[in-house]
Protein backbone atom coordinates (compact mmCIF):
# COMPACT_ATOMS: atom_id res chain seq x y z
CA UNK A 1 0.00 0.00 0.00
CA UNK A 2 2.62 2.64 0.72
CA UNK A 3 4.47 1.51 -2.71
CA UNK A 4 1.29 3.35 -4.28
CA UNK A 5 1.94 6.71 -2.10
CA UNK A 6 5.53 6.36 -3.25
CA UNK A 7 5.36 5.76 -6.38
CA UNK A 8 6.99 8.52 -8.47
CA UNK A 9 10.00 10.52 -6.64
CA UNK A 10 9.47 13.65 -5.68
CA UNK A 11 12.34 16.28 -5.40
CA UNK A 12 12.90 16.17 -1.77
CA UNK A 13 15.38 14.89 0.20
CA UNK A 14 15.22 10.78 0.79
CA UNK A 15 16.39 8.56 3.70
CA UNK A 16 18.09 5.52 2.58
CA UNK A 17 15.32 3.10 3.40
CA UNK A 18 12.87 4.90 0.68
CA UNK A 19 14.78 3.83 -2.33
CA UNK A 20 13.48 0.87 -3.06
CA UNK A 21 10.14 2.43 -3.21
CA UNK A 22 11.90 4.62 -6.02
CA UNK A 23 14.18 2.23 -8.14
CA UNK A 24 11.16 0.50 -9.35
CA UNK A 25 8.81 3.37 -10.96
CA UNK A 26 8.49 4.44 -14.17
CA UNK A 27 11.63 6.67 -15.95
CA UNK A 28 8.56 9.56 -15.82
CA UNK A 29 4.80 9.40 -15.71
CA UNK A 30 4.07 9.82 -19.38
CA UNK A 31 5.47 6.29 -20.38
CA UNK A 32 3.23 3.57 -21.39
CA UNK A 33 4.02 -0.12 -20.75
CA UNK A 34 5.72 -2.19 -22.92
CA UNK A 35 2.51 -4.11 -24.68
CA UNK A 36 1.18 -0.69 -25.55
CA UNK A 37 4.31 0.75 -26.98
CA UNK A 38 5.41 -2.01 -29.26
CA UNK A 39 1.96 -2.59 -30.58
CA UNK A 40 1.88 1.04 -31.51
CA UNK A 41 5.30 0.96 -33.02
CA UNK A 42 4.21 -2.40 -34.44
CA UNK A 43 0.71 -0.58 -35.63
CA UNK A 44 3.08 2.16 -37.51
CA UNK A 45 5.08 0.37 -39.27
CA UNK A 46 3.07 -1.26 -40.77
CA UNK A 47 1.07 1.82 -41.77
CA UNK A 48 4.27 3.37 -43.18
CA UNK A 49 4.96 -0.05 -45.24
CA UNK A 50 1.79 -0.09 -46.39
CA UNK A 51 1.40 3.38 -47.89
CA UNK A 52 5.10 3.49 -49.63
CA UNK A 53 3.84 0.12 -50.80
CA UNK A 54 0.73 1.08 -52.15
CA UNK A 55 3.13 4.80 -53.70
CA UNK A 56 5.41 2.34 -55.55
CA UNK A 57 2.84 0.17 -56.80
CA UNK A 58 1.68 3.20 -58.46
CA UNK A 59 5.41 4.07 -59.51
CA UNK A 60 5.45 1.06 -61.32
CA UNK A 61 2.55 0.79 -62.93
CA UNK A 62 2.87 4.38 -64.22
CA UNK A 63 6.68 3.56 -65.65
CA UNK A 64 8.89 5.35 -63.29
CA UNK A 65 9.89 2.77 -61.68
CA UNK A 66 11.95 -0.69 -63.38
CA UNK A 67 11.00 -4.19 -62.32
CA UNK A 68 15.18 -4.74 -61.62
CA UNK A 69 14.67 -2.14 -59.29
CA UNK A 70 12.02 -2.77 -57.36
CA UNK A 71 13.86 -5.78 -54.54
CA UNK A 72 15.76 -2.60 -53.49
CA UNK A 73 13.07 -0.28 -53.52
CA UNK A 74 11.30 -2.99 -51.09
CA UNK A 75 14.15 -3.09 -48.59
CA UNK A 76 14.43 0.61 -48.53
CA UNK A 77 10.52 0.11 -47.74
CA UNK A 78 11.22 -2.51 -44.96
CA UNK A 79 14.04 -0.81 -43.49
CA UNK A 80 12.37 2.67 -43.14
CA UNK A 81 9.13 1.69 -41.67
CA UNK A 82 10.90 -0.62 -38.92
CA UNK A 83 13.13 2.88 -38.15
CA UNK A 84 10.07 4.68 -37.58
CA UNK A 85 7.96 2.31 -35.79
CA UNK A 86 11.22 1.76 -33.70
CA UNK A 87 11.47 5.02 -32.84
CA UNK A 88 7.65 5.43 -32.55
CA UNK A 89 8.20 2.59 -29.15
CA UNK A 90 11.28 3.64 -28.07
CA UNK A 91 9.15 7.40 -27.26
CA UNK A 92 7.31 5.69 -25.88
CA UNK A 93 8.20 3.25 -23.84
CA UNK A 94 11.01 5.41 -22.77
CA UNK A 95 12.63 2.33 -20.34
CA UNK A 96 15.16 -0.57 -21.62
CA UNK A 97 14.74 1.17 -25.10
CA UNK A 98 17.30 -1.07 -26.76
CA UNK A 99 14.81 -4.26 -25.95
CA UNK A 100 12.12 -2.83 -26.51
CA UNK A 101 13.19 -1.53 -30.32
CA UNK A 102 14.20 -5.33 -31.22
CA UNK A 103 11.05 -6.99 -29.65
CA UNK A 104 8.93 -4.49 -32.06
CA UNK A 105 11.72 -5.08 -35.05
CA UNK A 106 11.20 -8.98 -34.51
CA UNK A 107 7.15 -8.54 -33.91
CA UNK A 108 7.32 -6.46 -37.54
CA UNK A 109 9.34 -9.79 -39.12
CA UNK A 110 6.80 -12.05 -37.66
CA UNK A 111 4.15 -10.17 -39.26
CA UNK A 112 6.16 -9.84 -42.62
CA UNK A 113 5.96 -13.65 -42.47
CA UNK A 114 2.59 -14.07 -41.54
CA UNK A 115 1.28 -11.42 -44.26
CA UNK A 116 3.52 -13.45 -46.34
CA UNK A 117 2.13 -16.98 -45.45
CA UNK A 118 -1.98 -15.47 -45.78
CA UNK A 119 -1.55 -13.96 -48.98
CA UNK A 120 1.27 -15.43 -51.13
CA UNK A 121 1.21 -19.04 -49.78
CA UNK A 122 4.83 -18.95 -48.12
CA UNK A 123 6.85 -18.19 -51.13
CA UNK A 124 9.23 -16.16 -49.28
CA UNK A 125 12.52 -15.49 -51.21
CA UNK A 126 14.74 -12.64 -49.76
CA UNK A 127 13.91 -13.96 -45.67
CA UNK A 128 17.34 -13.56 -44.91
CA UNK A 129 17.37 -10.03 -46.52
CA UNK A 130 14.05 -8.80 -44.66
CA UNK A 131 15.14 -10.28 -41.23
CA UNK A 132 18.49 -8.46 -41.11
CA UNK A 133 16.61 -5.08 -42.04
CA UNK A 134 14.21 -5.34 -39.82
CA UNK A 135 16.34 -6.49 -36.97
CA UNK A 136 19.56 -4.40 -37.38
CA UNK A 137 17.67 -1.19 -37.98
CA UNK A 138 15.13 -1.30 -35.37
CA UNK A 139 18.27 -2.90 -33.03
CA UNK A 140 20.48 0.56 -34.25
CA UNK A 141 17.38 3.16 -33.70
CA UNK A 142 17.57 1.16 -29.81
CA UNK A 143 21.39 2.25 -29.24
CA UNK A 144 21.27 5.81 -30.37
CA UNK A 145 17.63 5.90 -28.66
CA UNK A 146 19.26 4.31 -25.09
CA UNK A 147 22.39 6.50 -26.02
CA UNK A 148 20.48 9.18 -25.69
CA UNK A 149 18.09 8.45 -22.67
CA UNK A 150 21.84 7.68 -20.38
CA UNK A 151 22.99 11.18 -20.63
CA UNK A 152 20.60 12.29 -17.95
CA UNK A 153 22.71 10.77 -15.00
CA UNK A 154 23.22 7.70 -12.87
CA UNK A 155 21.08 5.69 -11.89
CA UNK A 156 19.67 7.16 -9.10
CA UNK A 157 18.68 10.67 -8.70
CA UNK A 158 20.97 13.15 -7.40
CA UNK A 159 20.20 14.82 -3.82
CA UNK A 160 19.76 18.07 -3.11
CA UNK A 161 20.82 19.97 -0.35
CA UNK A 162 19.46 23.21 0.94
């Protein structure tokens, strides 16, 4: 019950004894949890994959865009939409933001695959290709992301004194 009262730390002074009330709350009260923020990012990126889809479809159709082209076209596709909905979860989550990035990079594979599996009947040929993309980029946007979020100090907050 007094875990509840405690829950966020508040600039004052603490004894020793109250810190384990603080180590385990949120990094600041506008994070979500972790389901929430990688379905979002999850939600995005496929929204952003969807739409550049749907933009070169329409490239191609129109001429402006070759059929040798269009395998790197696709992985420019993949890769940008798992940077965005990486960075989409890594806002928002705003905890272990390296983790969180890959687990929504490998929830965007999985649904790659399963898309794949509905609609084409499992004729998957650049896996390998799509896997590292989405991995590695979501996996990169989760060490500049945590890069950035460790600047603010140690891992406690400092005291103050008056």
């Amino acid at each position: 019950m007094l875990r509840f009262f405690f829950y966020e730390y508040s600039h004052k002074v603490v004894s020793k004894g109250e810190w384990g009330m603080i180590r385990n709350s949120k990094v600041t009260g506008k994070a979500t949890s972790a389901p929430i923020g990688i379905l979002v990012g999850l939600m995005v990126s496929l929204a952003v994959m969807i739409s550049c889809s749907m933009v070169l479809a329409v490239m191609m159709v129109g001429g402006g865009l070759s059929v040798k082209t269009i395998g790197w076209w696709a992985l420019a596709v993949v890769s940008s939409s798992s940077i965005l909905g990486a960075l989409t979860t890594g806002f928002l989550v705003k905890r272990r933001v390296l983790i969180m990035c890959m687990a929504e990079g490998m929830g965007y594979f999985a649904s790659l695959l399963v898309i794949n599996i509905s609609f084409f009947g499992g004729t998957y040929v650049g896996v390998w290709a799509v896997l590292i993309s989405t991995v590695l980029t979501s996996a990169a946007v989760g060490v500049v992301l945590a890069r950035v979020s460790d600047r603010r100090g140690g891992r406690y907050p400092k005291r103050r004194y008056r």
